[in-house]
PDB file of N, CA and C in Angstrom:
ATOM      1  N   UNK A   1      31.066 -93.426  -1.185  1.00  0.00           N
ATOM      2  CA  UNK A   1      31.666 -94.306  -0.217  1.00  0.00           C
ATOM      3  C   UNK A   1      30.851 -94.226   1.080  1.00  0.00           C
ATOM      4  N   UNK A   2      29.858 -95.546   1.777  1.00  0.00           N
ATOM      5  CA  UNK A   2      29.650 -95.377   2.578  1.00  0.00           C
ATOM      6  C   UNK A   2      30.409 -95.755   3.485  1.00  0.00           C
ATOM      7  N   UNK A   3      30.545 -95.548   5.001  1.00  0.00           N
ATOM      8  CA  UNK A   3      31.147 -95.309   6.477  1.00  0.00           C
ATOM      9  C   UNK A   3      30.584 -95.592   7.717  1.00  0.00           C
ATOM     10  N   UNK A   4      30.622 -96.540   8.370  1.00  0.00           N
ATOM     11  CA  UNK A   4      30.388 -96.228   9.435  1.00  0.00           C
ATOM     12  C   UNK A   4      31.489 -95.861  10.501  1.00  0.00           C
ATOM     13  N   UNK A   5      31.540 -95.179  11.634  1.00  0.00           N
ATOM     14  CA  UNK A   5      32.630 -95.179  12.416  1.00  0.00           C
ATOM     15  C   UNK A   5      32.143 -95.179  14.299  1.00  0.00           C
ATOM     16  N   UNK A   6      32.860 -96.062  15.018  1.00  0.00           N
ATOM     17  CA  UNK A   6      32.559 -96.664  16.103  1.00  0.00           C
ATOM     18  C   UNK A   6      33.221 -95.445  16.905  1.00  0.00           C
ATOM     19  N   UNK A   7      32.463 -94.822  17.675  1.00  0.00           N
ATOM     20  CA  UNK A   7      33.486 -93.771  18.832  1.00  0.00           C
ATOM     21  C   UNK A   7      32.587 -94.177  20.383  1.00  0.00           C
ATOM     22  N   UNK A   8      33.990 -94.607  21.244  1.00  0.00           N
ATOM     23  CA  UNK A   8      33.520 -94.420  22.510  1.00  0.00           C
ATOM     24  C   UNK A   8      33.771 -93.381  23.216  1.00  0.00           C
ATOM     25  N   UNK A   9      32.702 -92.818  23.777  1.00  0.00           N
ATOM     26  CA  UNK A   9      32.322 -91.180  24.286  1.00  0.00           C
ATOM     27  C   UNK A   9      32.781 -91.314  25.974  1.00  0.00           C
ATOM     28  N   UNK A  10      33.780 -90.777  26.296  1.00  0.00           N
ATOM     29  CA  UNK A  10      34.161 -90.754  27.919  1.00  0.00           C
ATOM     30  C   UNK A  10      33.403 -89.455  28.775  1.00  0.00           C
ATOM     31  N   UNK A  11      33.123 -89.272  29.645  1.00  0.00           N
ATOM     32  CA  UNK A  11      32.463 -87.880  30.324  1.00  0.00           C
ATOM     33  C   UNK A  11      33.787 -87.908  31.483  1.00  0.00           C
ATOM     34  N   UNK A  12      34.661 -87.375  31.104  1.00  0.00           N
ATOM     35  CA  UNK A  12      36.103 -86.547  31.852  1.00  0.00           C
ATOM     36  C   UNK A  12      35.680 -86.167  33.414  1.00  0.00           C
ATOM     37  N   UNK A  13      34.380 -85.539  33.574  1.00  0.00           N
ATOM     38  CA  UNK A  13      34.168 -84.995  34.691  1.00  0.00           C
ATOM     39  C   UNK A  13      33.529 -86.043  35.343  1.00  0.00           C
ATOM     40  N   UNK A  14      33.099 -87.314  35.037  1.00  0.00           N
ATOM     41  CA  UNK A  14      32.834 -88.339  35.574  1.00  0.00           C
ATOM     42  C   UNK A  14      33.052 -89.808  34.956  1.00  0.00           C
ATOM     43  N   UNK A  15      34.283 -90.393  35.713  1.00  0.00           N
ATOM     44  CA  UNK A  15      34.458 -91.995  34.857  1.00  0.00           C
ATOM     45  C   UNK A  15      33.590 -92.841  34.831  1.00  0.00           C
ATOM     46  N   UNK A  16      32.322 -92.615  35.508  1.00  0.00           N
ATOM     47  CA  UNK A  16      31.217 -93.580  35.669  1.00  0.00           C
ATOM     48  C   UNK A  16      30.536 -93.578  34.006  1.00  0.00           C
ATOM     49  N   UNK A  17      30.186 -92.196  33.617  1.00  0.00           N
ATOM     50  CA  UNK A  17      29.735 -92.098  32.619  1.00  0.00           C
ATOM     51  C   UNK A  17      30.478 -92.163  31.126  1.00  0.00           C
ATOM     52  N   UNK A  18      30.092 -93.146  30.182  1.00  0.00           N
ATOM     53  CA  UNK A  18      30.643 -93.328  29.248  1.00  0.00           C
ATOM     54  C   UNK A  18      29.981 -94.311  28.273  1.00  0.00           C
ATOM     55  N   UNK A  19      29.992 -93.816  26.767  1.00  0.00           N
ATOM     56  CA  UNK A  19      28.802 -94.487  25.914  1.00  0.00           C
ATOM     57  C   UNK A  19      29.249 -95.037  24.227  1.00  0.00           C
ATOM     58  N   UNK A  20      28.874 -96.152  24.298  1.00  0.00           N
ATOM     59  CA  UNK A  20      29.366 -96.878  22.643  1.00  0.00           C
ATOM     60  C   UNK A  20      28.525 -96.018  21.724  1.00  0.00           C
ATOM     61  N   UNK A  21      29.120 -95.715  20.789  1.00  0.00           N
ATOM     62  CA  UNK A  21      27.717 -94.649  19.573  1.00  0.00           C
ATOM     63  C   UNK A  21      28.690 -95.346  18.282  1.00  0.00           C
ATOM     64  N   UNK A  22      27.861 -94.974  17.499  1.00  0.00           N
ATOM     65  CA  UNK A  22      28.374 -95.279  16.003  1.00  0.00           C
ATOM     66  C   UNK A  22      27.366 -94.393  15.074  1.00  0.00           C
ATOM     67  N   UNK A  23      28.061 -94.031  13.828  1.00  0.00           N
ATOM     68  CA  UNK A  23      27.748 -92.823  13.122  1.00  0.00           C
ATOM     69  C   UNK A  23      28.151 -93.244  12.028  1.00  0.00           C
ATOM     70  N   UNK A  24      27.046 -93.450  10.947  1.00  0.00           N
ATOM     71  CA  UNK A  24      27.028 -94.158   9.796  1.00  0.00           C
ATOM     72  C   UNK A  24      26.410 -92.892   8.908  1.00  0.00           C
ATOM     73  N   UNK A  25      26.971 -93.297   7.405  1.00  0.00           N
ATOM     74  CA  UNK A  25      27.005 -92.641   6.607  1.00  0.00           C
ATOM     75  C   UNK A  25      26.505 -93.108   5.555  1.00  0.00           C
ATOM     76  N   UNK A  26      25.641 -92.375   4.225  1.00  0.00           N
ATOM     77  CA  UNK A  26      25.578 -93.475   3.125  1.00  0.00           C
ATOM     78  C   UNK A  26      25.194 -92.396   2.019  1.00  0.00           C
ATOM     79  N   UNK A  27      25.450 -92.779   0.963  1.00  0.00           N
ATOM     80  CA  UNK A  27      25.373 -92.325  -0.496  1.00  0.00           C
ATOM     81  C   UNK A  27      25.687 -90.741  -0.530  1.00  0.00           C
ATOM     82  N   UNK A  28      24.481 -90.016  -1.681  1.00  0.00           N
ATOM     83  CA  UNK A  28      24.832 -88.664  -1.777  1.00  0.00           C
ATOM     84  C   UNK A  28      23.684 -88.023  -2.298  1.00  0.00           C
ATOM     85  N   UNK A  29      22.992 -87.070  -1.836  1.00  0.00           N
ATOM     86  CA  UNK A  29      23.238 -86.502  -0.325  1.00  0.00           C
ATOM     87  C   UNK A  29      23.394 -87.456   0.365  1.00  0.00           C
ATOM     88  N   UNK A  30      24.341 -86.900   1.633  1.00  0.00           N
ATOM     89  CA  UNK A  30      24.820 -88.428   2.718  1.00  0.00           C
ATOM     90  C   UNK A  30      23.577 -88.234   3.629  1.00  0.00           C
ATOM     91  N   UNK A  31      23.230 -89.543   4.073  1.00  0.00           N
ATOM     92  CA  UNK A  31      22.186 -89.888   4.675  1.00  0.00           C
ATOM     93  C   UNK A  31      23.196 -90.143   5.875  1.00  0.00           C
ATOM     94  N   UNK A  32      22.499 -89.868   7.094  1.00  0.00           N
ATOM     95  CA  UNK A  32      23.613 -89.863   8.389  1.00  0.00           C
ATOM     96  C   UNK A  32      22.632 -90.273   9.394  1.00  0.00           C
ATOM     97  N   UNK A  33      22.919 -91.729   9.789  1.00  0.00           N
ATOM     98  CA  UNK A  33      22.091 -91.960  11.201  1.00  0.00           C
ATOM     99  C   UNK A  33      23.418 -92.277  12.389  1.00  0.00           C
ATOM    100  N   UNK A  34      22.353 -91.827  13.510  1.00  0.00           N
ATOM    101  CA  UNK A  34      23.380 -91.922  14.703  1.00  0.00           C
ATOM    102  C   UNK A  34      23.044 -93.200  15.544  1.00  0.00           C
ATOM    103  N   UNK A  35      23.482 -94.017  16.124  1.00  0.00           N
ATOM    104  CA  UNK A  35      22.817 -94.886  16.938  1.00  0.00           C
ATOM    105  C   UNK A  35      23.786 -95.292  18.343  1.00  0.00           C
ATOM    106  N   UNK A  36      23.019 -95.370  19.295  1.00  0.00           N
ATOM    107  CA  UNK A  36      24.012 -95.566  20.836  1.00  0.00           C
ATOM    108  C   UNK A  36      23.701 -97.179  21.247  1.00  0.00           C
ATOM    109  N   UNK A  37      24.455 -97.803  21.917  1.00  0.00           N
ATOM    110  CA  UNK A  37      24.803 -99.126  22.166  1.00  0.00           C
ATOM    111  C   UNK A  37      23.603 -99.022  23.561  1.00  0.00           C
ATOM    112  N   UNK A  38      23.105 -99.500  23.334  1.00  0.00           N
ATOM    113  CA  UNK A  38      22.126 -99.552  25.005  1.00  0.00           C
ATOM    114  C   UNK A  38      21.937-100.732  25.414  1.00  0.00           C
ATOM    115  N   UNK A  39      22.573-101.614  26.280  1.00  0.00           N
ATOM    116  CA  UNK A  39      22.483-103.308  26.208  1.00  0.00           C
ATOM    117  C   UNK A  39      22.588-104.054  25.544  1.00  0.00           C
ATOM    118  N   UNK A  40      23.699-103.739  24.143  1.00  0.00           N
ATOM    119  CA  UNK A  40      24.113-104.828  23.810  1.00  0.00           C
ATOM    120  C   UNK A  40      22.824-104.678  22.827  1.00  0.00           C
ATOM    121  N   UNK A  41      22.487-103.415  22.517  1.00  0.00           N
ATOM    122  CA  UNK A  41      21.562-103.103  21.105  1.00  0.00           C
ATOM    123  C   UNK A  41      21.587-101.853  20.571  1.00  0.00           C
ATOM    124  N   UNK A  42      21.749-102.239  19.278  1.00  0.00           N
ATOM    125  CA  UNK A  42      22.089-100.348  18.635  1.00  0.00           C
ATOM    126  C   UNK A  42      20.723 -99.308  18.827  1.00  0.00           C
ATOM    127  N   UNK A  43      20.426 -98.292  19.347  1.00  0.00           N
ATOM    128  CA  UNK A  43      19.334 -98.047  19.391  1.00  0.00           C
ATOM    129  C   UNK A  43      19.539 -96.463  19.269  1.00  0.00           C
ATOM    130  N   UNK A  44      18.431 -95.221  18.534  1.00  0.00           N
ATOM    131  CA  UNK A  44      18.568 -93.976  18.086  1.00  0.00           C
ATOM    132  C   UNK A  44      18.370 -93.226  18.559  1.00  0.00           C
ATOM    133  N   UNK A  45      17.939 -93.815  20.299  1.00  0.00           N
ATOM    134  CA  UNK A  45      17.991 -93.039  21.456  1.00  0.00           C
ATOM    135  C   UNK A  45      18.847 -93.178  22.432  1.00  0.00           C
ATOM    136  N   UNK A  46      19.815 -91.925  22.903  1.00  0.00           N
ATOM    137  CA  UNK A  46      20.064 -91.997  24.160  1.00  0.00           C
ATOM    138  C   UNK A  46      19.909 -92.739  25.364  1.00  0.00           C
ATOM    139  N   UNK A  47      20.235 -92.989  25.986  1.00  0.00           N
ATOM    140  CA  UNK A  47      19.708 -93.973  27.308  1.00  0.00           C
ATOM    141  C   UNK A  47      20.636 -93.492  28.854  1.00  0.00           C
ATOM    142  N   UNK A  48      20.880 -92.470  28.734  1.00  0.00           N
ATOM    143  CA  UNK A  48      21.999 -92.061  29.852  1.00  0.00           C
ATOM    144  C   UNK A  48      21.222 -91.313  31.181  1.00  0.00           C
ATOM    145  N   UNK A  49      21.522 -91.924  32.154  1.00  0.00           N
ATOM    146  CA  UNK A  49      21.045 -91.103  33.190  1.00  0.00           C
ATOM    147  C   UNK A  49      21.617 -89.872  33.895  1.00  0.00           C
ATOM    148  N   UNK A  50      22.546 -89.973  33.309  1.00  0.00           N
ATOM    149  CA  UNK A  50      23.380 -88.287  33.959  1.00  0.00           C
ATOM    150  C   UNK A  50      22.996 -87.446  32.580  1.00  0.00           C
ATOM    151  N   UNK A  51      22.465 -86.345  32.881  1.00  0.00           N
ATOM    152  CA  UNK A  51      21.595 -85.378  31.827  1.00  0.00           C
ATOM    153  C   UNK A  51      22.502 -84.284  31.670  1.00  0.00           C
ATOM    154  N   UNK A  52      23.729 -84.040  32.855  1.00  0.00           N
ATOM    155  CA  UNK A  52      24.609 -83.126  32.314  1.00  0.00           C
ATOM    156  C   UNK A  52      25.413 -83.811  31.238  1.00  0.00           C
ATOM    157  N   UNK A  53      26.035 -84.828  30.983  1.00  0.00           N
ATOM    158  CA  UNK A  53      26.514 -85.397  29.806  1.00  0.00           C
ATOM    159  C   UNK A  53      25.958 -85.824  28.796  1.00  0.00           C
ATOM    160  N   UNK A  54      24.728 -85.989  28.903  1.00  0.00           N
ATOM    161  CA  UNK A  54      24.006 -86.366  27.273  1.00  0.00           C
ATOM    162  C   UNK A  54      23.515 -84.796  27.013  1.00  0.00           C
ATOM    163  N   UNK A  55      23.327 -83.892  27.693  1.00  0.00           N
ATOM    164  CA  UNK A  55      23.161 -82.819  27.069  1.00  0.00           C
ATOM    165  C   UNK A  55      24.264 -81.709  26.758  1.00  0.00           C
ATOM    166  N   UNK A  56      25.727 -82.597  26.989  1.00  0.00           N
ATOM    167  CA  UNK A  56      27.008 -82.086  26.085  1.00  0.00           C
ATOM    168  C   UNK A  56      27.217 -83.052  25.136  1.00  0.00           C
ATOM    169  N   UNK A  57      27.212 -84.224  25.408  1.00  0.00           N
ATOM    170  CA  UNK A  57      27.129 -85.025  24.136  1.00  0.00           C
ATOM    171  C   UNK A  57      26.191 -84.410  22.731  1.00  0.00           C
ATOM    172  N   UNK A  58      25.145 -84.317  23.339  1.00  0.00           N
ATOM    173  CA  UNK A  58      24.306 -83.487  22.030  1.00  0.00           C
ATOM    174  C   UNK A  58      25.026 -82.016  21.713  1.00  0.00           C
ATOM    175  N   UNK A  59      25.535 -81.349  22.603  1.00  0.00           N
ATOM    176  CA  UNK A  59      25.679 -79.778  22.113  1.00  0.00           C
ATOM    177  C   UNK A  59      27.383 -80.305  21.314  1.00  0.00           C
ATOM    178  N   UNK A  60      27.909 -81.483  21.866  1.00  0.00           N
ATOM    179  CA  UNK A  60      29.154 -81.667  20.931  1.00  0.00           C
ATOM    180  C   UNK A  60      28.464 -82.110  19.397  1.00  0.00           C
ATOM    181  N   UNK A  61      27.657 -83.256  19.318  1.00  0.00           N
ATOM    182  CA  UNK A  61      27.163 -83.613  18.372  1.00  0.00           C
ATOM    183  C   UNK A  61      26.432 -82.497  17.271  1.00  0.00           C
ATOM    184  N   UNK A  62      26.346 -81.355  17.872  1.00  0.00           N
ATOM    185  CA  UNK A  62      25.756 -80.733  17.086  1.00  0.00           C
ATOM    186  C   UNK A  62      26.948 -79.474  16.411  1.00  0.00           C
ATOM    187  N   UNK A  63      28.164 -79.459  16.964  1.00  0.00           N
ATOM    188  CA  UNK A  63      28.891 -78.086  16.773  1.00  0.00           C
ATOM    189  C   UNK A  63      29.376 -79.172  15.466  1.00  0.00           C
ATOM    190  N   UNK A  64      29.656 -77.992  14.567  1.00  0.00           N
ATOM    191  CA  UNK A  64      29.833 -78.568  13.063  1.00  0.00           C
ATOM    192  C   UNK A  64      31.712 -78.460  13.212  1.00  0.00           C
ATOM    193  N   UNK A  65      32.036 -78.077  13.855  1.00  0.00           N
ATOM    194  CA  UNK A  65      33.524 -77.888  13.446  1.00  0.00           C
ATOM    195  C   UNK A  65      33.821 -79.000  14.168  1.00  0.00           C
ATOM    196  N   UNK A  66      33.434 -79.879  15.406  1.00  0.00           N
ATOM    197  CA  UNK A  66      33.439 -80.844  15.947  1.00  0.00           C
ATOM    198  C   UNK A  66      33.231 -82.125  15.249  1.00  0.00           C
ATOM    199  N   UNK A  67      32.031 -82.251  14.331  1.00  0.00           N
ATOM    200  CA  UNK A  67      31.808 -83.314  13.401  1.00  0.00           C
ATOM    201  C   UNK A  67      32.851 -83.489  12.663  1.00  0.00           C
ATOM    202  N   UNK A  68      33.039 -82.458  12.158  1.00  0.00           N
ATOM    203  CA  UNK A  68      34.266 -82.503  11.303  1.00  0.00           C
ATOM    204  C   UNK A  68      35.602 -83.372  11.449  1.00  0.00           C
ATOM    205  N   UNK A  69      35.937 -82.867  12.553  1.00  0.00           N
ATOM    206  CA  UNK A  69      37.119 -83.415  13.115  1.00  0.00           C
ATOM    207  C   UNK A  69      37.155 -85.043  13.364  1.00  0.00           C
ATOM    208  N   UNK A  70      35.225 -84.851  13.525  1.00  0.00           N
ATOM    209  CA  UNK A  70      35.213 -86.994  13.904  1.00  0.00           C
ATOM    210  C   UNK A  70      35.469 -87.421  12.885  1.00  0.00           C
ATOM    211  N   UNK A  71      34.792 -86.766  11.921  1.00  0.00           N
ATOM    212  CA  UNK A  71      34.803 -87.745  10.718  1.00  0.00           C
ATOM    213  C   UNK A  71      36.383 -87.815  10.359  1.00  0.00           C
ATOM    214  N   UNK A  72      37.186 -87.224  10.585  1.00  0.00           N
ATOM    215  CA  UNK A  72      38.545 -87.209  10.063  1.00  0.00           C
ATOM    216  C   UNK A  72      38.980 -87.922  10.781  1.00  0.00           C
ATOM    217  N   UNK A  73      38.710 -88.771  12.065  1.00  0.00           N
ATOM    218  CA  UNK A  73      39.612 -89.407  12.844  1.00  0.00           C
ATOM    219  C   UNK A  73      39.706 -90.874  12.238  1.00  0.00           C
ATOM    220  N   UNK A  74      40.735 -91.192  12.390  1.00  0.00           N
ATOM    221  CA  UNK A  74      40.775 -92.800  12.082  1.00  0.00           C
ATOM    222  C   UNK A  74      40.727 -93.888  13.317  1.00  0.00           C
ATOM    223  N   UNK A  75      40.519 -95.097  12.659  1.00  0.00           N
ATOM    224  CA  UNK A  75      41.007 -96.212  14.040  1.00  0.00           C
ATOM    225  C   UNK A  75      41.922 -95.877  15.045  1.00  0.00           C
ATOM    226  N   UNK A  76      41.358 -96.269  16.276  1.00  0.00           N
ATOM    227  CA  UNK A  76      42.512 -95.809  17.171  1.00  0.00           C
ATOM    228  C   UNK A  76      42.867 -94.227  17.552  1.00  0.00           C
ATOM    229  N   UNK A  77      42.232 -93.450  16.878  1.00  0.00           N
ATOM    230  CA  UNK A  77      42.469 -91.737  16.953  1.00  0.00           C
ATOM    231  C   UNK A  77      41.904 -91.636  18.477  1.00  0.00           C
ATOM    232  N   UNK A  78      42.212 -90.783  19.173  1.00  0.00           N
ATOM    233  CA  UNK A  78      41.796 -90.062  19.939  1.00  0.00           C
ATOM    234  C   UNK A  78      41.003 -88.652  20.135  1.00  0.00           C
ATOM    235  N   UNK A  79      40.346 -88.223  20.512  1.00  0.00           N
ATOM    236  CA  UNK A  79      40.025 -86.514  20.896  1.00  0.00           C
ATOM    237  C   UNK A  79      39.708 -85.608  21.961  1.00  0.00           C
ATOM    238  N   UNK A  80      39.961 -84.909  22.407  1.00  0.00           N
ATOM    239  CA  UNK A  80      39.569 -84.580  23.891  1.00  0.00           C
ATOM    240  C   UNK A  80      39.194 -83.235  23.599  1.00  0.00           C
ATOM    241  N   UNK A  81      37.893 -83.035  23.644  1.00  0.00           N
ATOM    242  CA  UNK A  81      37.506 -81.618  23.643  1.00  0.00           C
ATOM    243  C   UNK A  81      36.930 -80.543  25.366  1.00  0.00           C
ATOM    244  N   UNK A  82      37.902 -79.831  25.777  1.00  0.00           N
ATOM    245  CA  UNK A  82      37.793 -79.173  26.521  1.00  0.00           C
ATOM    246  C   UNK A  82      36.190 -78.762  27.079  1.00  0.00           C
ATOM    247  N   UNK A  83      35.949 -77.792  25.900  1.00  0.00           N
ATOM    248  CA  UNK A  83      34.731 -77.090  26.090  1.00  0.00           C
ATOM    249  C   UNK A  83      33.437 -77.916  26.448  1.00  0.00           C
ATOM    250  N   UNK A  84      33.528 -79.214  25.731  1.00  0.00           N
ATOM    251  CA  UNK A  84      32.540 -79.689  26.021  1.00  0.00           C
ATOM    252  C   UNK A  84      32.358 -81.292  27.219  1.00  0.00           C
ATOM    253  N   UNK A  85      34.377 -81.107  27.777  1.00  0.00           N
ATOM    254  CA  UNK A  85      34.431 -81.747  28.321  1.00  0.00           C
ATOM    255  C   UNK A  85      34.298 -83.451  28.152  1.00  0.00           C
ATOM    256  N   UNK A  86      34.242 -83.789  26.907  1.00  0.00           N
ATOM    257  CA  UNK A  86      34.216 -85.113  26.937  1.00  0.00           C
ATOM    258  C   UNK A  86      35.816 -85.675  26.167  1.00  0.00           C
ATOM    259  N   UNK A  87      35.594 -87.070  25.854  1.00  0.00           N
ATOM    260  CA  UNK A  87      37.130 -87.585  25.150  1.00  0.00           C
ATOM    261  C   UNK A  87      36.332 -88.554  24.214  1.00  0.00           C
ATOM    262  N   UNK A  88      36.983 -88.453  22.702  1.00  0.00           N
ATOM    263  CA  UNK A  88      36.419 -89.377  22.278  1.00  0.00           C
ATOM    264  C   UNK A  88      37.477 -90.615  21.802  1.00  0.00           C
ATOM    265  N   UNK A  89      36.753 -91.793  21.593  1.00  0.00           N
ATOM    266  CA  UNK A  89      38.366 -92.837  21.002  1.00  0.00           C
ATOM    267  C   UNK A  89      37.890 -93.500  19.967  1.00  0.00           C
ATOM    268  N   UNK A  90      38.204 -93.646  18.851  1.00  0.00           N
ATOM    269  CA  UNK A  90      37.638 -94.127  17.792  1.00  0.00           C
ATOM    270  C   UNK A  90      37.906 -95.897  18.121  1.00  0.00           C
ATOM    271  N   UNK A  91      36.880 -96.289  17.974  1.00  0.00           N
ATOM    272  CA  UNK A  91      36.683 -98.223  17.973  1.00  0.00           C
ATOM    273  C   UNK A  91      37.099 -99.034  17.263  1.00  0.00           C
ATOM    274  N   UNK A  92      36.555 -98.082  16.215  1.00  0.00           N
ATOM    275  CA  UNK A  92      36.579 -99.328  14.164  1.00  0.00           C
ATOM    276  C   UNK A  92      36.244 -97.991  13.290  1.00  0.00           C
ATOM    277  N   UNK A  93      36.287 -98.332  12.157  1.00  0.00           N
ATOM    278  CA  UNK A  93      35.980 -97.794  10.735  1.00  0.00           C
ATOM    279  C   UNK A  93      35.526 -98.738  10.015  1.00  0.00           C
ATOM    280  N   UNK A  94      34.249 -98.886   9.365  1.00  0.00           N
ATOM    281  CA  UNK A  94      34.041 -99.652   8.439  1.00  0.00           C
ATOM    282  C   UNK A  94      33.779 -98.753   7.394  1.00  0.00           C
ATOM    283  N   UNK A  95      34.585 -99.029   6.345  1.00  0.00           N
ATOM    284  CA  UNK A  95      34.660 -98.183   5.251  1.00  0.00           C
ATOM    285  C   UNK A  95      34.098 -99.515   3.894  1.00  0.00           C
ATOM    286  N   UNK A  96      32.231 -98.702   2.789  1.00  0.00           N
ATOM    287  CA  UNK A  96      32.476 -99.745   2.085  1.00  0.00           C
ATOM    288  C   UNK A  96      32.371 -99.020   0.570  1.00  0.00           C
ATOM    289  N   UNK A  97      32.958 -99.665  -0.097  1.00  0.00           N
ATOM    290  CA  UNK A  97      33.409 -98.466  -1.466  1.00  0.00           C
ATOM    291  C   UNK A  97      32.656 -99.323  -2.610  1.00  0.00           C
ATOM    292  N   UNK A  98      31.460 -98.318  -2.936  1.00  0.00           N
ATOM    293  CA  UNK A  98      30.169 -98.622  -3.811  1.00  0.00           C
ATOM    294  C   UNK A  98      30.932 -98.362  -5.111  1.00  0.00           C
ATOM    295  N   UNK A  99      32.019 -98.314  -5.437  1.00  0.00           N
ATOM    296  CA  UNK A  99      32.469 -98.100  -6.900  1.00  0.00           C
ATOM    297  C   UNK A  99      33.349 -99.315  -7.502  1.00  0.00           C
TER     298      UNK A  99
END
């Protein structure tokens, strides 16, 4: 079953900062690309000028017990992780079932 899932990333310690990403999934082994909204274009780089939040965005993106939890969220879910200070809100789910 591949997946994609839409999360908008809030930075808590600043409302200015905040970023469209989507995190797609496919076959098996799952192939996993990440891509961030940068003008209204999906693109596999970052584009943020505050460097304290893209460099918690990455240290969230990278804690595995954190992934976890995204992938479990559905439409509309929420998350707010303390430690790393951000909130996430799920957008969409596109779920497409290869069977």
């Amino acid at each position: 079953m591949d997946k994609t899932i839409y999360y908008k990333i809030y930075d808590t310690t600043n409302n200015d900062a905040n970023i469209l990403m989507k995190i797609s999934t496919k076959g098996f082994p799952i192939e996993e690309k990440i891509e961030y909204d940068v003008d209204g274009n999906w693109a596999s780089q970052i584009n943020i000028n505050d460097k304290n939040f893209n460099d918690r965005l990455n240290m969230l993106l990278e804690d595995n017990n954190i992934r976890l939890i995204m992938d479990l969220l559905e439409e509309d879910d929420k998350y707010y992780n303390n430690k790393y200070k951000l909130r996430l809100s799920v957008q969409r789910v596109e779920i497409v079932d290869n069977y």
